[in-house]
Protein backbone atom coordinates (compact mmCIF):
# COMPACT_ATOMS: atom_id res chain seq x y z
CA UNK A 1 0.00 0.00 0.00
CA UNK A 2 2.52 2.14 1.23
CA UNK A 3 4.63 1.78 -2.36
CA UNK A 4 1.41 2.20 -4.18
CA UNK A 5 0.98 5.90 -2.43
CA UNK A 6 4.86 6.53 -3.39
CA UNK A 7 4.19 5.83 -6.86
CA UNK A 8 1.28 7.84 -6.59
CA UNK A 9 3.20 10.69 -5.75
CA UNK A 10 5.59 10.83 -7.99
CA UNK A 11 3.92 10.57 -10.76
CA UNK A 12 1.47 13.50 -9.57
CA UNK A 13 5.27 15.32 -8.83
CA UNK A 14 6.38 14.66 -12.46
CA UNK A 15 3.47 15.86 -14.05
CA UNK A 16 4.02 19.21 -12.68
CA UNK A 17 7.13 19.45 -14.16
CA UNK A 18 5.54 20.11 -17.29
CA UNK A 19 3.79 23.16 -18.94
CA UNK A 20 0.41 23.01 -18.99
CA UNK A 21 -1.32 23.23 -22.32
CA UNK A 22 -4.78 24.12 -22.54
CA UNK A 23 -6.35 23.65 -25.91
CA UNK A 24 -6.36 27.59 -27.86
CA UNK A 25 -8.78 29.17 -29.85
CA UNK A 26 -6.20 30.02 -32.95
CA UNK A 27 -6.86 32.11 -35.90
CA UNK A 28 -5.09 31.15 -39.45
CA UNK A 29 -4.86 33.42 -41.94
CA UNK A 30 -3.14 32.25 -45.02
CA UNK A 31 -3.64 34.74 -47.83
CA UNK A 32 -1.46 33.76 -50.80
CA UNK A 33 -2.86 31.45 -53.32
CA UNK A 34 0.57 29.55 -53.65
CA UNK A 35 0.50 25.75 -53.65
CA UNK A 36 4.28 24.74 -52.63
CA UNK A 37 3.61 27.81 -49.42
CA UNK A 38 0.66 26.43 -48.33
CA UNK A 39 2.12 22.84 -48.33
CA UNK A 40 4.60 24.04 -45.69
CA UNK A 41 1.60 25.39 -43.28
CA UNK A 42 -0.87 22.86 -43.93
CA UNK A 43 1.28 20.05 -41.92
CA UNK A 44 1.89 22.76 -38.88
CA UNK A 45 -1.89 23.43 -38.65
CA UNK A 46 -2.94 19.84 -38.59
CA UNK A 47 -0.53 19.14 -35.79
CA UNK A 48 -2.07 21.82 -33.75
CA UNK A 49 -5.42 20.16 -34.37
CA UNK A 50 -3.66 16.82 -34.03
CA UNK A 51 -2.85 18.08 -30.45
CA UNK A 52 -5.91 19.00 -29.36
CA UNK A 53 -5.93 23.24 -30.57
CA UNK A 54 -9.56 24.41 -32.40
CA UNK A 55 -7.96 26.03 -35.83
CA UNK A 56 -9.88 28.01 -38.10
CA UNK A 57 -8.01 28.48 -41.44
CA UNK A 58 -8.95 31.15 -44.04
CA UNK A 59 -7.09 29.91 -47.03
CA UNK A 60 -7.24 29.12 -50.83
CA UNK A 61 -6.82 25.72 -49.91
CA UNK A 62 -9.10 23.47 -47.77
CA UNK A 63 -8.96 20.10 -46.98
CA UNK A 64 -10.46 18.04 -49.25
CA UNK A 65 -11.48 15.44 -46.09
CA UNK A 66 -12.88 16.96 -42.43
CA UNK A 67 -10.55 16.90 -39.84
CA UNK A 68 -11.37 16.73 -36.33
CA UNK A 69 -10.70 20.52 -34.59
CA UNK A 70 -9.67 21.86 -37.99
CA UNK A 71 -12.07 24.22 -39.63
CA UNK A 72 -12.19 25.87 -43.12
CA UNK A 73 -12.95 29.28 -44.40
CA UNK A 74 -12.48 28.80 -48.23
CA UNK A 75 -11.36 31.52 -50.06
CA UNK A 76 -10.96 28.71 -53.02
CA UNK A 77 -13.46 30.31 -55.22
CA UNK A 78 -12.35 33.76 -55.47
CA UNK A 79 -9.09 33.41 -56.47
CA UNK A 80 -6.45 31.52 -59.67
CA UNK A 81 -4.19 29.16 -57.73
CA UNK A 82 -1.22 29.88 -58.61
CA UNK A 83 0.65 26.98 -60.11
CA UNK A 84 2.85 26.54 -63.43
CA UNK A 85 3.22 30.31 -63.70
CA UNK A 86 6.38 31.71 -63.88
CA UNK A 87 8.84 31.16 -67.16
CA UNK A 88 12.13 29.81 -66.64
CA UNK A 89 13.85 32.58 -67.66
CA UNK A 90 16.18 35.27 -65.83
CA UNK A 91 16.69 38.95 -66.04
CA UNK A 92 16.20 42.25 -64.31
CA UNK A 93 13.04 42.74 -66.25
CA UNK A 94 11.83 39.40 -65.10
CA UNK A 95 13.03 40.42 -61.43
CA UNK A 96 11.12 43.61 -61.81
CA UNK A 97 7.67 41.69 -63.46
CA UNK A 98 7.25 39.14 -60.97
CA UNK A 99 7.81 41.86 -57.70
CA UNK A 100 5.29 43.69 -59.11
CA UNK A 101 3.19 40.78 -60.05
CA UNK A 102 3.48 39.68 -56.09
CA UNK A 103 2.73 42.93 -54.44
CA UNK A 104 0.10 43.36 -56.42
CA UNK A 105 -1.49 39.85 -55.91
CA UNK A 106 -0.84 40.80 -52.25
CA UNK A 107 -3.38 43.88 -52.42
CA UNK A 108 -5.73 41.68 -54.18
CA UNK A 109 -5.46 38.85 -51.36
CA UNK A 110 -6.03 41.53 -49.14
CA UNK A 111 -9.61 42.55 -50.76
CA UNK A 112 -10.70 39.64 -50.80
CA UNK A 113 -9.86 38.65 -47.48
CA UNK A 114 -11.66 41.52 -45.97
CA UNK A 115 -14.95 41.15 -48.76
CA UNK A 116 -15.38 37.65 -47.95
CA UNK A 117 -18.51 37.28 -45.82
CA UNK A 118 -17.32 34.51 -43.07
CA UNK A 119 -14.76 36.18 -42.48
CA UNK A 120 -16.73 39.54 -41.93
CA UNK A 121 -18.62 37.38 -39.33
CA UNK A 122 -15.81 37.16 -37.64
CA UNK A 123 -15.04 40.76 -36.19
CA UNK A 124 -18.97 41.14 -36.53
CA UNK A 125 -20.31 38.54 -33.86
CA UNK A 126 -16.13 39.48 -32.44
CA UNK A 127 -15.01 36.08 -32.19
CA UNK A 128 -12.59 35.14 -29.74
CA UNK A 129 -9.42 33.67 -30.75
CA UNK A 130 -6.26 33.47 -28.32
CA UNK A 131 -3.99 33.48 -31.09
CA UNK A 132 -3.65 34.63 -34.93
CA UNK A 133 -0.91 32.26 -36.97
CA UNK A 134 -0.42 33.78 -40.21
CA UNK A 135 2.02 33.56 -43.20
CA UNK A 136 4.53 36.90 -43.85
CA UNK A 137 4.91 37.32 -47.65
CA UNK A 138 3.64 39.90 -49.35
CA UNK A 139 1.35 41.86 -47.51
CA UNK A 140 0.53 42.75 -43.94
CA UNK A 141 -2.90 42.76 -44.07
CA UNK A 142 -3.83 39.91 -42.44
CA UNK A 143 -2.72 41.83 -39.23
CA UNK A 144 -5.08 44.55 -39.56
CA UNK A 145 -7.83 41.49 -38.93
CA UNK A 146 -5.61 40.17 -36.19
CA UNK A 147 -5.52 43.68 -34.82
CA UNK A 148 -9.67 43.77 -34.75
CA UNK A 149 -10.01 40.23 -33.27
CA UNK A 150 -7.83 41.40 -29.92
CA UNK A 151 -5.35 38.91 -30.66
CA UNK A 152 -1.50 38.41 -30.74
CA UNK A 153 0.22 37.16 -33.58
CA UNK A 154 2.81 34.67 -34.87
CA UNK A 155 4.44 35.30 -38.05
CA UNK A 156 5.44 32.63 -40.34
CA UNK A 157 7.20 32.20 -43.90
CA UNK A 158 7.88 28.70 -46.10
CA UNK A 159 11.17 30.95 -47.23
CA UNK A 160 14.40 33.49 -46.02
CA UNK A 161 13.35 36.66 -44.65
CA UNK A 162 12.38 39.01 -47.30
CA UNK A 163 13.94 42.72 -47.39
CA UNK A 164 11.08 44.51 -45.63
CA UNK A 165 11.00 41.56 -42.58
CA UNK A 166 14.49 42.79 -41.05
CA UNK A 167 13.65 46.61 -39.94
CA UNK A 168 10.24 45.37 -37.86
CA UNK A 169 12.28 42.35 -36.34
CA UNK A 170 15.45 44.77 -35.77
CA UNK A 171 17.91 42.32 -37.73
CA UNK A 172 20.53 44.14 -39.50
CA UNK A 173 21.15 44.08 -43.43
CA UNK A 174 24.42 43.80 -44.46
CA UNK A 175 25.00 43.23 -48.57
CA UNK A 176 28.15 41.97 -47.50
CA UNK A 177 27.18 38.84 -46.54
CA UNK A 178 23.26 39.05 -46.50
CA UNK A 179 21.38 37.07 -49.39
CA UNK A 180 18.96 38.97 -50.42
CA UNK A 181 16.08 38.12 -52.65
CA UNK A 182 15.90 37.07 -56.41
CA UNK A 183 20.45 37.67 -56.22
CA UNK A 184 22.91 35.58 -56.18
CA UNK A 185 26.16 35.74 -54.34
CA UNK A 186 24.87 33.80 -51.31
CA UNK A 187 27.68 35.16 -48.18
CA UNK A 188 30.07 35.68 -50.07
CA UNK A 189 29.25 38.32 -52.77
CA UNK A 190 31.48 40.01 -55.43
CA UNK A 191 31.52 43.87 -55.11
CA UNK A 192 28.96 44.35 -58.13
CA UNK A 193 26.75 41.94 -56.41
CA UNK A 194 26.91 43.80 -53.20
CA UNK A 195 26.03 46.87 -55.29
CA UNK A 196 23.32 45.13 -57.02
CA UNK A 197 22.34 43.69 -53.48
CA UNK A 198 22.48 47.45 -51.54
CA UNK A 199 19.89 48.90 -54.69
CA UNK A 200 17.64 46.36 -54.96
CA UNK A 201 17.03 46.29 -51.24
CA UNK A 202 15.79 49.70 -51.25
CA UNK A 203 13.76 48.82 -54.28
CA UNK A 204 11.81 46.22 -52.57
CA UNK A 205 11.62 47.77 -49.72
CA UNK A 206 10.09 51.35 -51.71
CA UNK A 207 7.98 49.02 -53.66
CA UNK A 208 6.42 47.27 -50.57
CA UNK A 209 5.75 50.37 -48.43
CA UNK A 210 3.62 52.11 -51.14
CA UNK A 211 2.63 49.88 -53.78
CA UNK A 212 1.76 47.03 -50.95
CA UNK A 213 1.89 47.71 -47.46
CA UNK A 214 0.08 51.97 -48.28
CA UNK A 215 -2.70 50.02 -50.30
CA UNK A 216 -3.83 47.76 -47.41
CA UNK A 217 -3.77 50.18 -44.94
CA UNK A 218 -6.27 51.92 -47.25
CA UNK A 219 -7.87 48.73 -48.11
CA UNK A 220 -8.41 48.04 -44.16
CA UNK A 221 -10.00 51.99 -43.77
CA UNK A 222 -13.02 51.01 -45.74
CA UNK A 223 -13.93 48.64 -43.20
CA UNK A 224 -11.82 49.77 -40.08
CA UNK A 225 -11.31 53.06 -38.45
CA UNK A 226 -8.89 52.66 -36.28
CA UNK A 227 -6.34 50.43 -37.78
CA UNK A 228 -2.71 51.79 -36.56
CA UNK A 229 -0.06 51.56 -39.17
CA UNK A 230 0.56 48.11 -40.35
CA UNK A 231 4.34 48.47 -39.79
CA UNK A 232 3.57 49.05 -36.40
CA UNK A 233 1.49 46.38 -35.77
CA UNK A 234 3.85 43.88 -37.97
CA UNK A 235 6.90 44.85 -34.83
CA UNK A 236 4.66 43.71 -32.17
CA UNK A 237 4.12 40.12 -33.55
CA UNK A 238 5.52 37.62 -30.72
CA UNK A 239 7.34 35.59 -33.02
CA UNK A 240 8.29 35.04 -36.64
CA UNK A 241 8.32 31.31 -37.34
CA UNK A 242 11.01 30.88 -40.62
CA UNK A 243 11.89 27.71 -42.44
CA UNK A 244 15.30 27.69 -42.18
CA UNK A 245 18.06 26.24 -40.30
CA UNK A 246 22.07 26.96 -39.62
CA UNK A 247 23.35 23.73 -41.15
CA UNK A 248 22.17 24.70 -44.70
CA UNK A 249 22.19 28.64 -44.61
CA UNK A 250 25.06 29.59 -41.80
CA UNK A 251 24.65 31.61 -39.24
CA UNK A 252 22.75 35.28 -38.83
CA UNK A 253 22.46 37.65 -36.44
CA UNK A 254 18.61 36.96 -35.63
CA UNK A 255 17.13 37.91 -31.92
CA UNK A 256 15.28 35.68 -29.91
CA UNK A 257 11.84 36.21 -31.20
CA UNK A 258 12.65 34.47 -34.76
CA UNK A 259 12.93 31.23 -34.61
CA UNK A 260 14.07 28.34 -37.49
CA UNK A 261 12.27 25.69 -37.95
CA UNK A 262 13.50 24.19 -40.81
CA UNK A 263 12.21 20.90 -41.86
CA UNK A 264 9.25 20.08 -39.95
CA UNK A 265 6.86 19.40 -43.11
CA UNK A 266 9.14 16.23 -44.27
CA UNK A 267 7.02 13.23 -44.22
CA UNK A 268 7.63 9.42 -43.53
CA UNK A 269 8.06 8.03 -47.18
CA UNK A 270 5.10 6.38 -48.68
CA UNK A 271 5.45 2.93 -50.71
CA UNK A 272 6.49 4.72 -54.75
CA UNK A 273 3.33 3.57 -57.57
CA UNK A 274 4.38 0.29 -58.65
CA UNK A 275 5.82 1.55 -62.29
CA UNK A 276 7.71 4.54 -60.52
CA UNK A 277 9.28 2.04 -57.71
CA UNK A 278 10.34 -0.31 -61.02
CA UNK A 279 11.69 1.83 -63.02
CA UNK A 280 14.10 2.93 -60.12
CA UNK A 281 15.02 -0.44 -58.13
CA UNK A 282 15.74 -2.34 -61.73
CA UNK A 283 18.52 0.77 -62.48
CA UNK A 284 22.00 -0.73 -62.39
CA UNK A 285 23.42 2.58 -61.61
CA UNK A 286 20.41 4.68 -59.99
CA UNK A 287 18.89 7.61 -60.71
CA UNK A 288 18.96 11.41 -61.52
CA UNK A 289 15.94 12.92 -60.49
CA UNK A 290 14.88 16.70 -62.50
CA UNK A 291 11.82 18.99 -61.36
CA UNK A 292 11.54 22.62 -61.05
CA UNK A 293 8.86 22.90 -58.75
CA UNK A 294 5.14 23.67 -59.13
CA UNK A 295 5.45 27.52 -59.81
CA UNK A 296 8.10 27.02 -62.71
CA UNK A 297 6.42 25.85 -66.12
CA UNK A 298 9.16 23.76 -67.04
CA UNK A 299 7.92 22.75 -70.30
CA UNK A 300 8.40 26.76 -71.62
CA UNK A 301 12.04 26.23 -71.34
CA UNK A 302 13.37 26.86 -74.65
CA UNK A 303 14.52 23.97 -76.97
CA UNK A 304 18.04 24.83 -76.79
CA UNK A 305 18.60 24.35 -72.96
CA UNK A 306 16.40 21.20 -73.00
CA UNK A 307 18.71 19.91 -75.82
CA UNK A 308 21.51 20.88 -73.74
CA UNK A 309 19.79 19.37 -70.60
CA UNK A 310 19.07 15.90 -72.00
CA UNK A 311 22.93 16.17 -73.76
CA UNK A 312 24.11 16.22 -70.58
CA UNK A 313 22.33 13.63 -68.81
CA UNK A 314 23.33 11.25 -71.67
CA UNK A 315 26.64 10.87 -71.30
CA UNK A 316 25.77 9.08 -67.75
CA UNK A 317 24.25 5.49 -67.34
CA UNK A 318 21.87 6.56 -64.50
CA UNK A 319 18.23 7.02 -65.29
CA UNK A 320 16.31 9.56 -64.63
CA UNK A 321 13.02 10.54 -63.61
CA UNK A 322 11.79 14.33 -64.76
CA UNK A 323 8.55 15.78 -63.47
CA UNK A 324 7.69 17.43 -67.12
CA UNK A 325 3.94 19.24 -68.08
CA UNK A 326 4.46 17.52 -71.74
CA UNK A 327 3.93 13.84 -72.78
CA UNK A 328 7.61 13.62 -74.21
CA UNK A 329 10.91 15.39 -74.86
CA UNK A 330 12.69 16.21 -77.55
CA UNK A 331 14.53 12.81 -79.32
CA UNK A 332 12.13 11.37 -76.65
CA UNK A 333 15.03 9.76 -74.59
CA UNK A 334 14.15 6.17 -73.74
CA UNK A 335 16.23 6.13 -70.37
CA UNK A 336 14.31 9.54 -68.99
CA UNK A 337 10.59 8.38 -66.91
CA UNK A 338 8.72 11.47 -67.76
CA UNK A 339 5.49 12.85 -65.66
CA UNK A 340 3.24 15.90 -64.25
CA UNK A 341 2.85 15.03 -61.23
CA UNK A 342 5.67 13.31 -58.74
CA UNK A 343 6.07 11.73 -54.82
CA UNK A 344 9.07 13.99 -54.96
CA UNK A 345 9.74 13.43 -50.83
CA UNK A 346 8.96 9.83 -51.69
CA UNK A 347 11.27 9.32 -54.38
CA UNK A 348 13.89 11.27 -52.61
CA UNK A 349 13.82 8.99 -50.00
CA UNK A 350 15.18 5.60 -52.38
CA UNK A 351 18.42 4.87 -51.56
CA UNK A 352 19.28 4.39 -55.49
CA UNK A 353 18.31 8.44 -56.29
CA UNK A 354 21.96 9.82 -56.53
CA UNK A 355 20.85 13.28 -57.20
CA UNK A 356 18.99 15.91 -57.96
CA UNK A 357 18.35 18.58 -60.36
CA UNK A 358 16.68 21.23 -58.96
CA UNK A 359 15.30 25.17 -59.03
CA UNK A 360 16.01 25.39 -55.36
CA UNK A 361 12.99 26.06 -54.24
CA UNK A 362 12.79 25.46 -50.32
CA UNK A 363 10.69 22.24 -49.90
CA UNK A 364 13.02 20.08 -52.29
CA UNK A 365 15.70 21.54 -51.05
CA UNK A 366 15.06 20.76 -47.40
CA UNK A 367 13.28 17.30 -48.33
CA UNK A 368 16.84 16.53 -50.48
CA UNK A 369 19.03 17.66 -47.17
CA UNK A 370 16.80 15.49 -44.81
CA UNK A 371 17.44 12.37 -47.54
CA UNK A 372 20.77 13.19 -48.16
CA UNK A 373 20.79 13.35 -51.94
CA UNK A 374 23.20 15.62 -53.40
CA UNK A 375 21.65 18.19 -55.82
CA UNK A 376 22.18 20.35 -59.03
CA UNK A 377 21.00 23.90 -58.66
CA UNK A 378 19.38 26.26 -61.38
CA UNK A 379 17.51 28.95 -59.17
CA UNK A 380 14.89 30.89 -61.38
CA UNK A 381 13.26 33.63 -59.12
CA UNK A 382 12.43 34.33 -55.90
CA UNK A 383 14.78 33.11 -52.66
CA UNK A 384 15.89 30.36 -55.12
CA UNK A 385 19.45 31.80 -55.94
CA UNK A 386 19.52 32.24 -52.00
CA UNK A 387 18.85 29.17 -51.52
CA UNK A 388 21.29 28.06 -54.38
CA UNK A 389 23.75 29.57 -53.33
CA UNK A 390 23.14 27.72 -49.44
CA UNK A 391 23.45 24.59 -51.01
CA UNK A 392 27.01 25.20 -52.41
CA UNK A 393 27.81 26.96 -49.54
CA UNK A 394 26.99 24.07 -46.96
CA UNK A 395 28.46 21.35 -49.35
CA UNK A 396 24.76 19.74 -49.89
CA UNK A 397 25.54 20.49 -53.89
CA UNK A 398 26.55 22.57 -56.63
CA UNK A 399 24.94 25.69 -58.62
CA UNK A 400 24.70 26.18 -62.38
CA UNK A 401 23.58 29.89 -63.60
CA UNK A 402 20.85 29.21 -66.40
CA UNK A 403 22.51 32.10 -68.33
CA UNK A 404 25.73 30.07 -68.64
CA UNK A 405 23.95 26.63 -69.15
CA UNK A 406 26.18 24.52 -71.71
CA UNK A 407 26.18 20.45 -71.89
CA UNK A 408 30.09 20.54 -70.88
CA UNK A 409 29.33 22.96 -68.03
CA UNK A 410 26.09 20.83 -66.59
CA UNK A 411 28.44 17.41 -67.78
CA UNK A 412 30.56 19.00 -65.29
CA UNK A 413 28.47 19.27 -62.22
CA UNK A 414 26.95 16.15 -61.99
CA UNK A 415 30.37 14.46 -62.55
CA UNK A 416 30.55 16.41 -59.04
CA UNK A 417 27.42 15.36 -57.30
CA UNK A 418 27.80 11.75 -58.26
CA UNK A 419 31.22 11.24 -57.04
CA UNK A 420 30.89 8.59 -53.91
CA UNK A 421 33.21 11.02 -51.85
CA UNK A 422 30.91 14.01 -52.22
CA UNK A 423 27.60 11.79 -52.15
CA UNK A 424 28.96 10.53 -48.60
CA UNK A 425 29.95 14.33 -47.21
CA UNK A 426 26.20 15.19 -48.13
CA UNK A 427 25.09 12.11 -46.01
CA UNK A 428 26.95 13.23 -43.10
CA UNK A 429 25.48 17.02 -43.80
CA UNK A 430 22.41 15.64 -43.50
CA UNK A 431 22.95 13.75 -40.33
CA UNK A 432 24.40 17.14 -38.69
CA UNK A 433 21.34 18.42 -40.04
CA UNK A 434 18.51 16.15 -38.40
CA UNK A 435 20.82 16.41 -35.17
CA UNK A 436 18.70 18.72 -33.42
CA UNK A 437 17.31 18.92 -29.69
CA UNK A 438 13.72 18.78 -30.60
CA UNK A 439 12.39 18.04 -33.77
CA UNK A 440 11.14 21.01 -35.98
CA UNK A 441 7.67 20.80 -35.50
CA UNK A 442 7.97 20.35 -32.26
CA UNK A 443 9.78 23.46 -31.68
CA UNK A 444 7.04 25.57 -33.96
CA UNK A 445 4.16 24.09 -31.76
CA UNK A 446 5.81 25.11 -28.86
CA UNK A 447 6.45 28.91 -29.79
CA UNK A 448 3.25 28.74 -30.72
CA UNK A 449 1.40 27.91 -27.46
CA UNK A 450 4.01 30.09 -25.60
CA UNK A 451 3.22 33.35 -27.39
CA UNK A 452 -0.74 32.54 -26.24
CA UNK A 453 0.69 31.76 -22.52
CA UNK A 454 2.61 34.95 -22.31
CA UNK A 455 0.64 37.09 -24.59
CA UNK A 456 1.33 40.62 -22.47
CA UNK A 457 5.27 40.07 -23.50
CA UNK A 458 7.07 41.91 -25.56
CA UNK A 459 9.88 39.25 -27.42
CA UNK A 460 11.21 41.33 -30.30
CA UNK A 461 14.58 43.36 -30.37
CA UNK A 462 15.20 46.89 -29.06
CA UNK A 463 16.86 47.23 -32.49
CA UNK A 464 13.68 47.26 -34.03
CA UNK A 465 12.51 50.33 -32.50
CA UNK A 466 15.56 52.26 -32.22
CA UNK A 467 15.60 55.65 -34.21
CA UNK A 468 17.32 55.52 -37.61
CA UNK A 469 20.33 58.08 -36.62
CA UNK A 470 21.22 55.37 -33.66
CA UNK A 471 20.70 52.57 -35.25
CA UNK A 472 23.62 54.06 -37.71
CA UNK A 473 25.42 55.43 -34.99
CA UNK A 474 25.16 59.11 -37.03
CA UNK A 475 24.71 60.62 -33.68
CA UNK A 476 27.72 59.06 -32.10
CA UNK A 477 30.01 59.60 -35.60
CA UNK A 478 28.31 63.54 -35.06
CA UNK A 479 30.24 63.70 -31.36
CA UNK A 480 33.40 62.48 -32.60
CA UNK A 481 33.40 64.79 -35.71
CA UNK A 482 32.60 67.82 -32.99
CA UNK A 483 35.12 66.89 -30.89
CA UNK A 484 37.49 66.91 -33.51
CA UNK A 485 37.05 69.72 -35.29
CA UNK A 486 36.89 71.08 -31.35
CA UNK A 487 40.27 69.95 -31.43
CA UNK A 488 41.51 71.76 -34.66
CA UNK A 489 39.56 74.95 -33.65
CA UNK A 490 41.57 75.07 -30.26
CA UNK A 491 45.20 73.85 -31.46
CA UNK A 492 44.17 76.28 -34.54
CA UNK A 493 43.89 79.33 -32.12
CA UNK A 494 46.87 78.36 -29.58
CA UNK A 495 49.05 78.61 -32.77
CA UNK A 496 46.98 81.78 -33.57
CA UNK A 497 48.27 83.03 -30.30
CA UNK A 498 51.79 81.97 -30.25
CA UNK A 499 52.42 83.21 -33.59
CA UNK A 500 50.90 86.55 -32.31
CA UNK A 501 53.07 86.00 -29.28
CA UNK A 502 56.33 86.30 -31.37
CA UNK A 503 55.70 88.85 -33.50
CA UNK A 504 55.08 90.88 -30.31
C-alpha cells in the first residue's frame, strides 16, 4: 500500500514538471494562393489540431477530407491558384515583373480577405481567438484582422526573410554577406553583387511600403477606423516562425523572437506507384531525379537548354526521372521516366536516387538535405538563388547559372554530385542536419502555445525600434566629428596666439 501511495506521488510530482497546455482558440490566416507555401503550413496546422488546438483556417486551400478541430474558411473560389506560372527565364526585367506581379497579388489577397462574408462574421459577432498564426509574404494585411479580433500574432514564412521583414524584427542588413532576394552571391558576394544587393534592397523595400503595405492600410479603412499603421502592428508580432536552419544557410544575427524551424513538413516516405518504384530499383546505376517545382512551367524552357539538358544527362548510365507538363521530350530519350505530377519526398527517400536537379525552391531543397541526396542547382526567381547559393555553400551540392547553361558545363556538375566522396559528405550534412534537440515541428508548436501563454510580453529586439540616426550610430560619428574639429579649432587658435606671441 505504502509503495502504491509513493508511486502515486511521484507521478502527480512529475506531471508538474511540465507546462500546462490548454487547448487555444487560434486564428489562421493564409492569404497567398501559392500551392508549394501552403504545403509548408498545412502540416503545422494539422498538428495543432492533431494536439488538441480548435484552428480556423482562411485559405485558398481546404482540406479536401474533415478533420477533427480543424475548420475551413475557403477563399478557393475567389481566387487563380497559382501553379505553373512563372517562365524559366532570368533577367532584371523578369526580377522587376514578378515583384510587381506579387505585391500586387498581395493587395488583391487583401480585398478579398476583408470582402469575404465569413470572415466579416468574424469581427462582426467578435469572435474570440487566443492566437492569430499567419504567413509573412507579401502583404501585412492579415494583421489589420488580427488587430480587430484582440489577438497576438505569430508570423510565419515557407522561405528566407524578405527585405522589408528585417527593420520590424530589428535584424541588421548587411549586402556583405546578407542574401537577399531574387540575387545571387549567397555570403560571399562580389563587389557588383553587393552593389546590385544594396539597390535592390531599397527597391523592394520602396515598392512594398507604397505599392503594398500603403494600399492595405487603405484597403483596411473602408472597413476599419482605427487600424494603426501596419508596420507598427507587424513589430509587435511575438514571433516570426522561418523555415530555415544553420546547417544549410550559416549563421545570422537573428534575436530571440525568430525562430528556425526548418524541416518540420518532411514526411515518412510512402510505398512509390508500382511503375515509378520499377523503373528505379531495376537501375544498375540509380537515378537522376529533374523537377523545377510547381510555380516554374518547365515545359516553356526553350529547346536549346532542354537539348543541352538531356545532352548532358546522356553521357551518364543513371536514369532519370523528370517531373515534365508535356507527354515527351525532344529525341524522346528512352532512359528519362517522364510525368506531371511526382512523390518527390517519396522518391527522394530511395536509396538508389543519386541526385537531384533542382530550381532550389525550399521544400526540395530541405526534403533533399533530410534524404541526403546531393543536388544540381538552377535557381529561377524568388529566394531560389539564396537558396542556391546555401546549397554550395553548406556542401549539400553545386549551382549552375541558367545564363551560362552549356552540356560541358552541366556534364561538369553532376560528374561532381555523383562522385561517392561528395555523395557521402552530403550524407553526413544531412545527419548534422537532423541532429537537433527537438524536432522542428515540435519546436514551432511550442512557440506557438508560448506566445498565447505569455501574450502581455514583448519578445522582439530593441533594435527594431531604435531611431534611424542610432541605429547608424550618425549621432555618435556627429560627437566624434565635434570633438574633432573642437580639437583643430583650439590647437588652430593656440598657434593663432603663439604666432601673435612672437611677432610681439
Amino acid at each position: 500500500m505504502a509503495v502504491k501511495i509513493i508511486l502515486i506521488l511521484s507521478l502527480l510530482c512529475l506531471c508538474t514538471q511540465f507546462n500546462e497546455v490548454k487547448p487555444l482558440n487560434i486564428l489562421g490566416l493564409f492569404l497567398y494562393p501559392g500551392k508549394s507555401h501552403f504545403f509548408v503550413f498545412q502540416t503545422y496546422l494539422e498538428e495543432l489540431a492533431h494536439r488538441g488546438h480548435n484552428v480556423t483556417v482562411v485559405s485558398y486551400f481546404p482540406r479536401k477530407e474533415p478533420l477533427k478541430n480543424y475548420h475551413d474558411i475557403s477563399l478557393a473560389e475567389k481566387s487563380e491558384i497559382l501553379q505553373e506560372v512563372f517562365q524559366i527565364e532570368r533577367s532584371y526585367k523578369t526580377i522587376i515583373e514578378i515583384s510587381l506581379f506579387l505585391i500586387n497579388s498581395g493587395t488583391e489577397n487583401c480585398r478579398t480577405l476583408l470582402g469575404d462574408e465569413n470572415v466579416q462574421n468574424l469581427w462582426k459577432t467578435q469572435a474570440n481567438f487566443d492566437l492569430v498564426v499567419m504567413e509573412q509574404f507579401v502583404s501585412d494585411c492579415a494583421l489589420g484582422l488580427a488587430y480587430k479580433l484582440g489577438a497576438p500574432v505569430v508570423g510565419m514564412t515557407s522561405h528566407l526573410l524578405l527585405p522589408w521583414h528585417y527593420n520590424r524584427f530589428g535584424i541588421p542588413y548587411n549586402p556583405s554577406f546578407v542574401p537577399c532576394l531574387f540575387l545571387d552571391g549567397g555570403t560571399k558576394p562580389t563587389l557588383y553583387q553587393r552593389v546590385e544587393r544594396a539597390l535592390f534592397n531599397v527597391y523592394f523595400n520602396v515598392l512594398y511600403k507604397y505599392m503594398g503595405q500603403r494600399v492595405d492600410q487603405n484597403t483596411l479603412a473602408q472597413y476599419f477606423d482605427d487600424i494603426p499603421p501596419l508596420e507598427e502592428l507587424a513589430k509587435e508580432m511575438k514571433f516570426m516562425i522561418i523555415y530555415t536552419n544553420f546547417m544549410l544557410f550559416g549563421s545570422y544575427l537573428y534575436p530571440a523572437n525568430v525562430i528556425e524551424v526548418n524541416g518540420y513538413h518532411v514526411a515518412k516516405p510512402k510505398p512509390l506507384p508500382e511503375e515509378l518504384r520499377k523503373f528505379i530499383e531495376e537501375s544498375e546505376h540509380g537515378v537522376i531525379y529533374v523537377s523545377f517545382g510547381s510555380m516554374l512551367k518547365a515545359a516553356s524552357t526553350s529547346k536549346d537548354k532542354i537539348e543541352v539538358i538531356i545532352g548532358a544527362l546522356a553521357k551518364f548510365p543513371q536514369r532519370v526521372i523528370w517531373k515534365w507538363e508535356d507527354n515527351t521530350l525532344p529525341g524522346n530519350p528512352k532512359n528519362i521516366y517522364l510525368s506531371k505530377w511526382l512523390p518527390q519526398n517519396d522518391i527522394l527517400a530511395h536509396p538508389k536516387v543519386l541526385a537531384f536537379y533542382s530550381h532550389c525552391g525550399l521544400l526540395g531543397t530541405t526534403e533533399a538535405i533530410y534524404h541526403g541526396v546531393p543536388m544540381v542547382g538552377m535557381p529561377i526567381f524568388g529566394d531560389q538563388p539564396a537558396n542556391a547559393a546555401a546549397v554550395e555553400e553548406s556542401g549539400l551540392g553545386v549551382q549552375i547559372q541558367i545564363t551560362e547553361l552549356t552540356t560541358e558545363k552541366l556534364t561538369e556538375k553532376f560528374k561532381t554530385v555523383l562522385d561517392p566522396k561528395f555523395r557521402a559528405r552530403v550524407k553526413m550534412l544531412s545527419k548534422a542536419w537532423r541532429d537537433r534537440p527537438i524536432p522542428p515541428m515540435d519546436s514551432a508548436i511550442y512557440w506557438t502555445e508560448f506566445a498565447a501563454r505569455y501574450k502581455n510580453f514583448t519578445f522582439r529586439a530593441a533594435a527594431a525600434d531604435v531611431p534611424l540616426n542610432q541605429y547608424l550610430c550618425l549621432d555618435i560619428l556627429g560627437v566624434f566629428v565635434l570633438i574633432f574639429l573642437g580639437i583643430i579649432f583650439v590647437f588652430k587658435s593656440l598657434f593663432s596666439k603663439s604666432k601673435k606671441i612672437k611677432l610681439d
